[in-house]
C-alpha atoms as a PDB file:
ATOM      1  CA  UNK A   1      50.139  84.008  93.256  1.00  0.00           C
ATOM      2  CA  UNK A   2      49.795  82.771  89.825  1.00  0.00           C
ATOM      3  CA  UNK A   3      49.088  79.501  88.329  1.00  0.00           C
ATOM      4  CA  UNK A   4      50.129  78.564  84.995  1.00  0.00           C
ATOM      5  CA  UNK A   5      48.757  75.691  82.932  1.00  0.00           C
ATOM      6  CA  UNK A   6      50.985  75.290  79.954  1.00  0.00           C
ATOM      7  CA  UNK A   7      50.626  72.981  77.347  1.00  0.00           C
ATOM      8  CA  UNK A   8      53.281  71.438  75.503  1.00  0.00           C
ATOM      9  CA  UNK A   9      55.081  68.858  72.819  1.00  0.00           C
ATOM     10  CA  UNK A  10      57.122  65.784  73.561  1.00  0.00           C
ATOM     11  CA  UNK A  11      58.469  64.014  70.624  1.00  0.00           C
ATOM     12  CA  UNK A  12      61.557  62.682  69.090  1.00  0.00           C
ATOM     13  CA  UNK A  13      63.804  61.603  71.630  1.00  0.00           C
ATOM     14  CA  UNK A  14      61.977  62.937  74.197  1.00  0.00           C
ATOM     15  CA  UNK A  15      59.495  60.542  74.292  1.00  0.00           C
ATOM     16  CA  UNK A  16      62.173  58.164  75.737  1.00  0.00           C
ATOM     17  CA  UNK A  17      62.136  60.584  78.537  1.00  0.00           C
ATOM     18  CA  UNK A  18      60.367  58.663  81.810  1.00  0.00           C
ATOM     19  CA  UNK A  19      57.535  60.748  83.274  1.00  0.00           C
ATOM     20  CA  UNK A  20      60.130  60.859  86.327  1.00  0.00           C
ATOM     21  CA  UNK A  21      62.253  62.111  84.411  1.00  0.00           C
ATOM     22  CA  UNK A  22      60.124  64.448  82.664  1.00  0.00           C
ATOM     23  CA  UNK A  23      59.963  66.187  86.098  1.00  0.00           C
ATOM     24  CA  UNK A  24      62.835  66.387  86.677  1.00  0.00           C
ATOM     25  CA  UNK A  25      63.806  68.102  83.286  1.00  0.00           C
ATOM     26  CA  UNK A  26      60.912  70.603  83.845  1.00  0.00           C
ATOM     27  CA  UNK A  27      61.632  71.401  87.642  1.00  0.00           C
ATOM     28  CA  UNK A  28      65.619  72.294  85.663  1.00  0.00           C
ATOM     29  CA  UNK A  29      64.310  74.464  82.814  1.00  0.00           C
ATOM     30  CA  UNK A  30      62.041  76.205  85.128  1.00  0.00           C
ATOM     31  CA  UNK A  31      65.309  77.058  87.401  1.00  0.00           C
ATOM     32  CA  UNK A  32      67.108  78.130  84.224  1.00  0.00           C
ATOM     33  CA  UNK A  33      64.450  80.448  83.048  1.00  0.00           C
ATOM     34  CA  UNK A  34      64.755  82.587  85.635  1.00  0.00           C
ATOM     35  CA  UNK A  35      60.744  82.049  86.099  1.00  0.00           C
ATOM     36  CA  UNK A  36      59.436  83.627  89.576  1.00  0.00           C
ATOM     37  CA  UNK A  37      58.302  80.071  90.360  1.00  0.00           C
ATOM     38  CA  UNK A  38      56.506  78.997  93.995  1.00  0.00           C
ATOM     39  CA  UNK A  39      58.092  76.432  95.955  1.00  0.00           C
ATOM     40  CA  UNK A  40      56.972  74.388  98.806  1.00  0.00           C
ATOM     41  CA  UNK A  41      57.549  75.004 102.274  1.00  0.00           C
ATOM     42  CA  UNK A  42      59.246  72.562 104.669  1.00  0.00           C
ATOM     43  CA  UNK A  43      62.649  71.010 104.891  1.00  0.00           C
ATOM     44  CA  UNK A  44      62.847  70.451 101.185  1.00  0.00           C
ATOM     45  CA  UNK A  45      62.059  73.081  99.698  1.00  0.00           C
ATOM     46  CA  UNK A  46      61.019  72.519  95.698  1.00  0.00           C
ATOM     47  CA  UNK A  47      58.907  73.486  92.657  1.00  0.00           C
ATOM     48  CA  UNK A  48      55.608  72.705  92.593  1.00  0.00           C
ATOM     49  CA  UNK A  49      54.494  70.835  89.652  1.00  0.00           C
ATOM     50  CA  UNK A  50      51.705  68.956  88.725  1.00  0.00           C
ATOM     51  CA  UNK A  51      50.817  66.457  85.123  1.00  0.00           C
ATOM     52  CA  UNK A  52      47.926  65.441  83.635  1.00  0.00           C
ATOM     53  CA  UNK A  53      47.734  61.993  82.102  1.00  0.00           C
ATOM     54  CA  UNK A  54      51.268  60.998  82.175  1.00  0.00           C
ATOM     55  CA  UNK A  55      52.617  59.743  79.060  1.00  0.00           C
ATOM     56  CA  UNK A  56      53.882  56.418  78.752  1.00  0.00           C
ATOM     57  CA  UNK A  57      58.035  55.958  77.517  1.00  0.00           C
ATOM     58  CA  UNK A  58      58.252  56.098  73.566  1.00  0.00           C
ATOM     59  CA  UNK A  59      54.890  57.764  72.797  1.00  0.00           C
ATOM     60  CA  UNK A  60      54.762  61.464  71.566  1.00  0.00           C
ATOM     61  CA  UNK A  61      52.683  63.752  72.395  1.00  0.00           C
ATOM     62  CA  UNK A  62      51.247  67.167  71.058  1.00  0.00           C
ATOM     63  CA  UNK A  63      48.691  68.100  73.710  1.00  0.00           C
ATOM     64  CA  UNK A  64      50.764  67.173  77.276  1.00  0.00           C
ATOM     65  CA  UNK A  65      49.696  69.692  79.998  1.00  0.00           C
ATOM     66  CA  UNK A  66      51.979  70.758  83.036  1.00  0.00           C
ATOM     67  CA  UNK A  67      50.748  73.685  85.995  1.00  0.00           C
ATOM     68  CA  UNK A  68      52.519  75.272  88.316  1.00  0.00           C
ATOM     69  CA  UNK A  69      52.674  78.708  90.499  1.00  0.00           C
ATOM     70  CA  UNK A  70      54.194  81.697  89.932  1.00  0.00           C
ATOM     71  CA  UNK A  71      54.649  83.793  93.110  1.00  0.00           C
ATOM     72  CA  UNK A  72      54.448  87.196  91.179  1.00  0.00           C
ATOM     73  CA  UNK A  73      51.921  88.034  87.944  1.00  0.00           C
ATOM     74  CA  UNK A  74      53.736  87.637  83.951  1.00  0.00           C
ATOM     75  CA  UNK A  75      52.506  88.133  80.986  1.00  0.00           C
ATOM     76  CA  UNK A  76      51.794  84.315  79.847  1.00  0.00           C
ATOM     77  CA  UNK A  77      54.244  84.990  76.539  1.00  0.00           C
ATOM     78  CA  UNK A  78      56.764  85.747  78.279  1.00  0.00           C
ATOM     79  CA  UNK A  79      56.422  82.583  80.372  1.00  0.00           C
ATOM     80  CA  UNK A  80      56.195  80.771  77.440  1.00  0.00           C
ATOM     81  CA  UNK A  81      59.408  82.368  75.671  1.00  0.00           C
ATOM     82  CA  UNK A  82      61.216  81.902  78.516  1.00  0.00           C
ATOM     83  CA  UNK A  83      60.534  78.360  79.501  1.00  0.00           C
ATOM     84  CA  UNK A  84      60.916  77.325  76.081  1.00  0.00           C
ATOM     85  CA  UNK A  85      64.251  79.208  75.673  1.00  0.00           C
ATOM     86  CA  UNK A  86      65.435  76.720  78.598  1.00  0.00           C
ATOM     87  CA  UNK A  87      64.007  73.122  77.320  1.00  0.00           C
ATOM     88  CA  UNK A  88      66.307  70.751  75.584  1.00  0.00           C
ATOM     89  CA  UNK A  89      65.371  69.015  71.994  1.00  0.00           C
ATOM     90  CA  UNK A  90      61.607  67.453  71.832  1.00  0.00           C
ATOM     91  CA  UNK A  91      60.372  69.774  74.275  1.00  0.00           C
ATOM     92  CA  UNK A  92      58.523  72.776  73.339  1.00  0.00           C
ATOM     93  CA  UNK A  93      55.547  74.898  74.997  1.00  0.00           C
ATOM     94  CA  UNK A  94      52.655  75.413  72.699  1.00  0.00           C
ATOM     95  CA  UNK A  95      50.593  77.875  74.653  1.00  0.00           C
ATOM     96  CA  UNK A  96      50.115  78.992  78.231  1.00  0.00           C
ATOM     97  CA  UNK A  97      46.719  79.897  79.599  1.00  0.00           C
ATOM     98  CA  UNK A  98      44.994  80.672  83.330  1.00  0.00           C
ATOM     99  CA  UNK A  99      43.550  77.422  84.123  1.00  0.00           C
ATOM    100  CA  UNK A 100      39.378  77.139  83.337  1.00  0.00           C
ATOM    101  CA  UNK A 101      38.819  73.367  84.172  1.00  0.00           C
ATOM    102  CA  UNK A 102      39.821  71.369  86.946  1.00  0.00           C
ATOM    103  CA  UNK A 103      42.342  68.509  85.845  1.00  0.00           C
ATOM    104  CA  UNK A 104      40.232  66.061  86.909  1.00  0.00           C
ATOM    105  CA  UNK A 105      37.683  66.732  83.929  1.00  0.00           C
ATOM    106  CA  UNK A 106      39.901  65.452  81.425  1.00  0.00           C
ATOM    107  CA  UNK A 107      37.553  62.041  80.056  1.00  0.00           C
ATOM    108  CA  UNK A 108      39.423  61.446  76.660  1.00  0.00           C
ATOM    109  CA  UNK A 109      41.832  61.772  74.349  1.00  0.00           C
ATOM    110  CA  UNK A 110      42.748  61.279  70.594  1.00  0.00           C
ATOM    111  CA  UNK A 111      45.945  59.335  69.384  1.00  0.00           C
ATOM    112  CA  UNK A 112      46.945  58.433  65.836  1.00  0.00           C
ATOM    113  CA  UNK A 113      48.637  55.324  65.696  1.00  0.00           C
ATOM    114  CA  UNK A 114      50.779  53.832  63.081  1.00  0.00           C
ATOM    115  CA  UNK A 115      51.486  49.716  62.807  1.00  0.00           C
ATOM    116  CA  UNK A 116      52.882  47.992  60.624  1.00  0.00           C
ATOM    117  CA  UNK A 117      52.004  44.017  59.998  1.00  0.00           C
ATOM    118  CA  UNK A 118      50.366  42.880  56.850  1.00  0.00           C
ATOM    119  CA  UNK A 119      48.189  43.682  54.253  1.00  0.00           C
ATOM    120  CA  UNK A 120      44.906  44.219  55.444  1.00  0.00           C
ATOM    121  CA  UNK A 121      45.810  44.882  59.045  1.00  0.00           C
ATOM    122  CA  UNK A 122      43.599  48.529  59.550  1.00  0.00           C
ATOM    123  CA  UNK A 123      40.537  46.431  58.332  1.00  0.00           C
ATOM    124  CA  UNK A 124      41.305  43.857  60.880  1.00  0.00           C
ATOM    125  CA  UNK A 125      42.232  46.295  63.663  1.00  0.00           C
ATOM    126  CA  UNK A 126      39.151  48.658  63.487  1.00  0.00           C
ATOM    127  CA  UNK A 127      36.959  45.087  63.103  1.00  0.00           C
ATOM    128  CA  UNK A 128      38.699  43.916  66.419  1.00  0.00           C
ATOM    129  CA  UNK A 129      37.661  47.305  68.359  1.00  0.00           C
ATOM    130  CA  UNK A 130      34.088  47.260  66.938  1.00  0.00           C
ATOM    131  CA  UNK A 131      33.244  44.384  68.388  1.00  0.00           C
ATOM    132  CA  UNK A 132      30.795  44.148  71.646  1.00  0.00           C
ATOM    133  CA  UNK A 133      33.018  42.595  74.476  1.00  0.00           C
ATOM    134  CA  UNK A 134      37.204  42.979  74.541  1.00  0.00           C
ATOM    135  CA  UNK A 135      38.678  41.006  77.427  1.00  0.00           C
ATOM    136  CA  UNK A 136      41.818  41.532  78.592  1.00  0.00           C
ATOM    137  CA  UNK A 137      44.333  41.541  81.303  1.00  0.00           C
ATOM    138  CA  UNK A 138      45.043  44.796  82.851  1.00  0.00           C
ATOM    139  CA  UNK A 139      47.860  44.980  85.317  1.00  0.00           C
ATOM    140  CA  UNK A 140      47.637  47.726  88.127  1.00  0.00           C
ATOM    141  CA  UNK A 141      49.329  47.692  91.680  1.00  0.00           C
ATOM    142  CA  UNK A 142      46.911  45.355  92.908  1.00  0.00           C
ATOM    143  CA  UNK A 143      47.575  42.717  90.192  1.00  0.00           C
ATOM    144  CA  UNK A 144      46.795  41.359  87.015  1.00  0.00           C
ATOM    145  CA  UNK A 145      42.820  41.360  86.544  1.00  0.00           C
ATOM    146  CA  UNK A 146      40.581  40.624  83.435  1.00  0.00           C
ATOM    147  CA  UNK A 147      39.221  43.348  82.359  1.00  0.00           C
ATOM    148  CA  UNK A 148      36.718  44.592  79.135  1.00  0.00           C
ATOM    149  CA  UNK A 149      38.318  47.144  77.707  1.00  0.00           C
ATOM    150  CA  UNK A 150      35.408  47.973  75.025  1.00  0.00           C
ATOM    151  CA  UNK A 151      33.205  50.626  76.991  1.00  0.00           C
ATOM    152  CA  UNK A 152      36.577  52.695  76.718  1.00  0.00           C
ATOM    153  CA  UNK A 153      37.015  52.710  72.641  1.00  0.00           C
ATOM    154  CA  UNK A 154      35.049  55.533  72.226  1.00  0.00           C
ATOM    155  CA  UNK A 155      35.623  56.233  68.580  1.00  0.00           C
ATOM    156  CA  UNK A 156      37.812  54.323  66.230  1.00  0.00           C
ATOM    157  CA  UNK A 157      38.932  54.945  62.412  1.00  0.00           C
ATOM    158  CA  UNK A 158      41.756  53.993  60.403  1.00  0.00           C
ATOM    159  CA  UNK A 159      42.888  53.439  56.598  1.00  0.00           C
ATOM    160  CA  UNK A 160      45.627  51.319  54.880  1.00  0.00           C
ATOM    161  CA  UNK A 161      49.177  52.373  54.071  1.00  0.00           C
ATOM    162  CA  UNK A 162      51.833  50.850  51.738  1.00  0.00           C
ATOM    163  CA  UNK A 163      53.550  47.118  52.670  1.00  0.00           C
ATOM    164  CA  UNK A 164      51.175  46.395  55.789  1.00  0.00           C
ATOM    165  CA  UNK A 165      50.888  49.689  57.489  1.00  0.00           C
ATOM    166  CA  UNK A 166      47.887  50.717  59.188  1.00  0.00           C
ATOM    167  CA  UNK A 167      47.110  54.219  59.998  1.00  0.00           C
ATOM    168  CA  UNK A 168      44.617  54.389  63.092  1.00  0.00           C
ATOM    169  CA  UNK A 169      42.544  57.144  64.934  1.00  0.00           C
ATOM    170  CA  UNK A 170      41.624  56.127  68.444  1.00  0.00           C
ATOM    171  CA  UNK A 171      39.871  58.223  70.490  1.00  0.00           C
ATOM    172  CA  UNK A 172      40.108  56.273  74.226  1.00  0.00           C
ATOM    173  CA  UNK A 173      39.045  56.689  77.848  1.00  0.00           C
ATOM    174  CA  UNK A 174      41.374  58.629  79.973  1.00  0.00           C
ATOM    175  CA  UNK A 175      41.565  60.234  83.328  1.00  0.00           C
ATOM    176  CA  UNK A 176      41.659  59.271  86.469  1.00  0.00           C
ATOM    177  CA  UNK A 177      37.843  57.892  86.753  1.00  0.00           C
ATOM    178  CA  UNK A 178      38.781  55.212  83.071  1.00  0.00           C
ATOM    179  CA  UNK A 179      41.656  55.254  81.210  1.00  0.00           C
ATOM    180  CA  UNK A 180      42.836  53.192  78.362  1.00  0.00           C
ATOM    181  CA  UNK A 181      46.547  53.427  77.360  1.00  0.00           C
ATOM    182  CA  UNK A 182      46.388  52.405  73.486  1.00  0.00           C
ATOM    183  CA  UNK A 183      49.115  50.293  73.973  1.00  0.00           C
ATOM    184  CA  UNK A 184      47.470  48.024  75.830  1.00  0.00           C
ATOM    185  CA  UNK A 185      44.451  48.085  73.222  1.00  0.00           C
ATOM    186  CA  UNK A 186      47.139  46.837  70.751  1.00  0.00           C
ATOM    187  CA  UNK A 187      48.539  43.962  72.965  1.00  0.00           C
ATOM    188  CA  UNK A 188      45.007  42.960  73.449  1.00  0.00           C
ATOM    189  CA  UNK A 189      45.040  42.834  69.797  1.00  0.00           C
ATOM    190  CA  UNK A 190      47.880  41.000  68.579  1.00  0.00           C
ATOM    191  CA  UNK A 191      46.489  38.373  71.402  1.00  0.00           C
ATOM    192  CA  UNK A 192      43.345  37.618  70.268  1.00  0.00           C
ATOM    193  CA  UNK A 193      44.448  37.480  66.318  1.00  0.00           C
ATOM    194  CA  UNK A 194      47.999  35.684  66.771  1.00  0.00           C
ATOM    195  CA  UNK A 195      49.358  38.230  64.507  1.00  0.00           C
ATOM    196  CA  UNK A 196      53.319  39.554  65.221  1.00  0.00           C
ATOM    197  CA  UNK A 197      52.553  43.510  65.142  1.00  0.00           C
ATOM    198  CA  UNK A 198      54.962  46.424  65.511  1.00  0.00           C
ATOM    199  CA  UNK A 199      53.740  49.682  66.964  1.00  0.00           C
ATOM    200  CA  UNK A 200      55.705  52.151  64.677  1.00  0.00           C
ATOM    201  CA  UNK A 201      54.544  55.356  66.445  1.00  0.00           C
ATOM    202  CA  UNK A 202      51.991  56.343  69.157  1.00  0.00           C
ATOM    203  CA  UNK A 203      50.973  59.742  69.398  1.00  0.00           C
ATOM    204  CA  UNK A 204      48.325  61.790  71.592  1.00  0.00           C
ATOM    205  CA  UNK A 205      47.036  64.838  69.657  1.00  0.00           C
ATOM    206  CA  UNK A 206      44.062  66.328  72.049  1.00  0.00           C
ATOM    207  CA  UNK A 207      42.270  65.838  75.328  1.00  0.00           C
ATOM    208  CA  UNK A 208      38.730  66.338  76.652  1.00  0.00           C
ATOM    209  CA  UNK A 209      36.100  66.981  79.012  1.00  0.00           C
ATOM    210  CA  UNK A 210      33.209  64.363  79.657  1.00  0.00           C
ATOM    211  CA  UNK A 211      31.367  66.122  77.232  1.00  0.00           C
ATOM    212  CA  UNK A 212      33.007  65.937  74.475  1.00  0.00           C
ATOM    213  CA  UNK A 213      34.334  69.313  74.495  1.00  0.00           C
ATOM    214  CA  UNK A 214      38.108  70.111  74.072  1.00  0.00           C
ATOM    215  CA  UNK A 215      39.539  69.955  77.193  1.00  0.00           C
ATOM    216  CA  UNK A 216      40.638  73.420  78.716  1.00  0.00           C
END
């Protein structure tokens, strides 16, 4: 037996693909490959995959990670040729690797964020996520619940583009111990200032460990 951790792309209009979805589409191209993939025992019988961080709809990604089991030993090229000879449009598998760290290590990520508003509006953003308390309201299946979100900004940086754009670098909480979605950092935003923002693009670009190290 085998496991695979692979790590791939999701962008264009793939990132309206649901995570459920996403699954779904995986569990297919996996089938079409002709992979030697495990499945699990019972009365229904299917592939055994496993996420980290799901992504939310309409945000890209470059640095999405998906394992699984292969019931016989491949070179990891070929699983990556193979796989990505059987993924539709916005998909695409950017390296496979034998697992070193257990999913559950992953602490952080990076996104770059584009918004557009008015002039002005990085200044205003990055001041907003500097500052020493953020309240909010975080919904989760037990209800809404005011939260501070601040403790999970771990970095922030940004700079000013043309007609009101603002070009951000967030690096935020995330795992299954804290997790910020940046979404929800930019709601919290847009609350507290009054100001009508659009999120152009969200995009994760790397994960990692509690120590700072790239995830792996």
């Amino acid at each position: 037996m085998q496991t695979i951790r692979l790590w791939f792309k999701k962008e264009g209009l793939a990132k309206y693909i649901s995570h459920l979805d996403l699954v779904r589409c995986m569990a297919r191209a996996l089938k079409r490959s002709g992979l030697p993939v495990w499945y699990t025992q019972g009365f229904n019988p299917h592939i055994y995959l496993t996420f980290a961080l799901p992504l939310s709809l309409g945000q890209e990604s470059e640095c999405e990670i998906m394992q699984f089991r292969l019931v016989e030993e491949l070179p990891l090229n070929e699983v990556k040729d193979r796989l990505n000879a059987a993924l539709p449009a916005g998909l695409q598998v950017l390296a496979t690797a034998l697992p070193q760290q257990d999913l559950q290590a992953i602490a952080a990520a990076d996104y770059r964020v584009s918004l557009e508003g008015t002039p002005g509006l990085a200044e205003r953003f990055l001041a907003f996520a500097r500052q020493p308390q953020i309240k909010t309201i975080k919904r989760s299946k037990k209800g809404p619940k005011e939260v501070d979100i601040r403790p999970l900004i771990l970095a922030c940086d940004g700079e000013e583009g043309e007609g009101g754009r603002a070009f951000l670098s967030l690096r935020l909480a995330a795992g299954g111990q804290q997790n910020l979605n940046p979404a929800l950092l930019i709601d919290a935003y847009c609350a507290q200032s009054g100001e009508a923002v659009k999120t152009a693009s969200i995009r994760r670009t790397a994960l990692y460990d509690g120590a700072g190290a790239s995830f792996c």
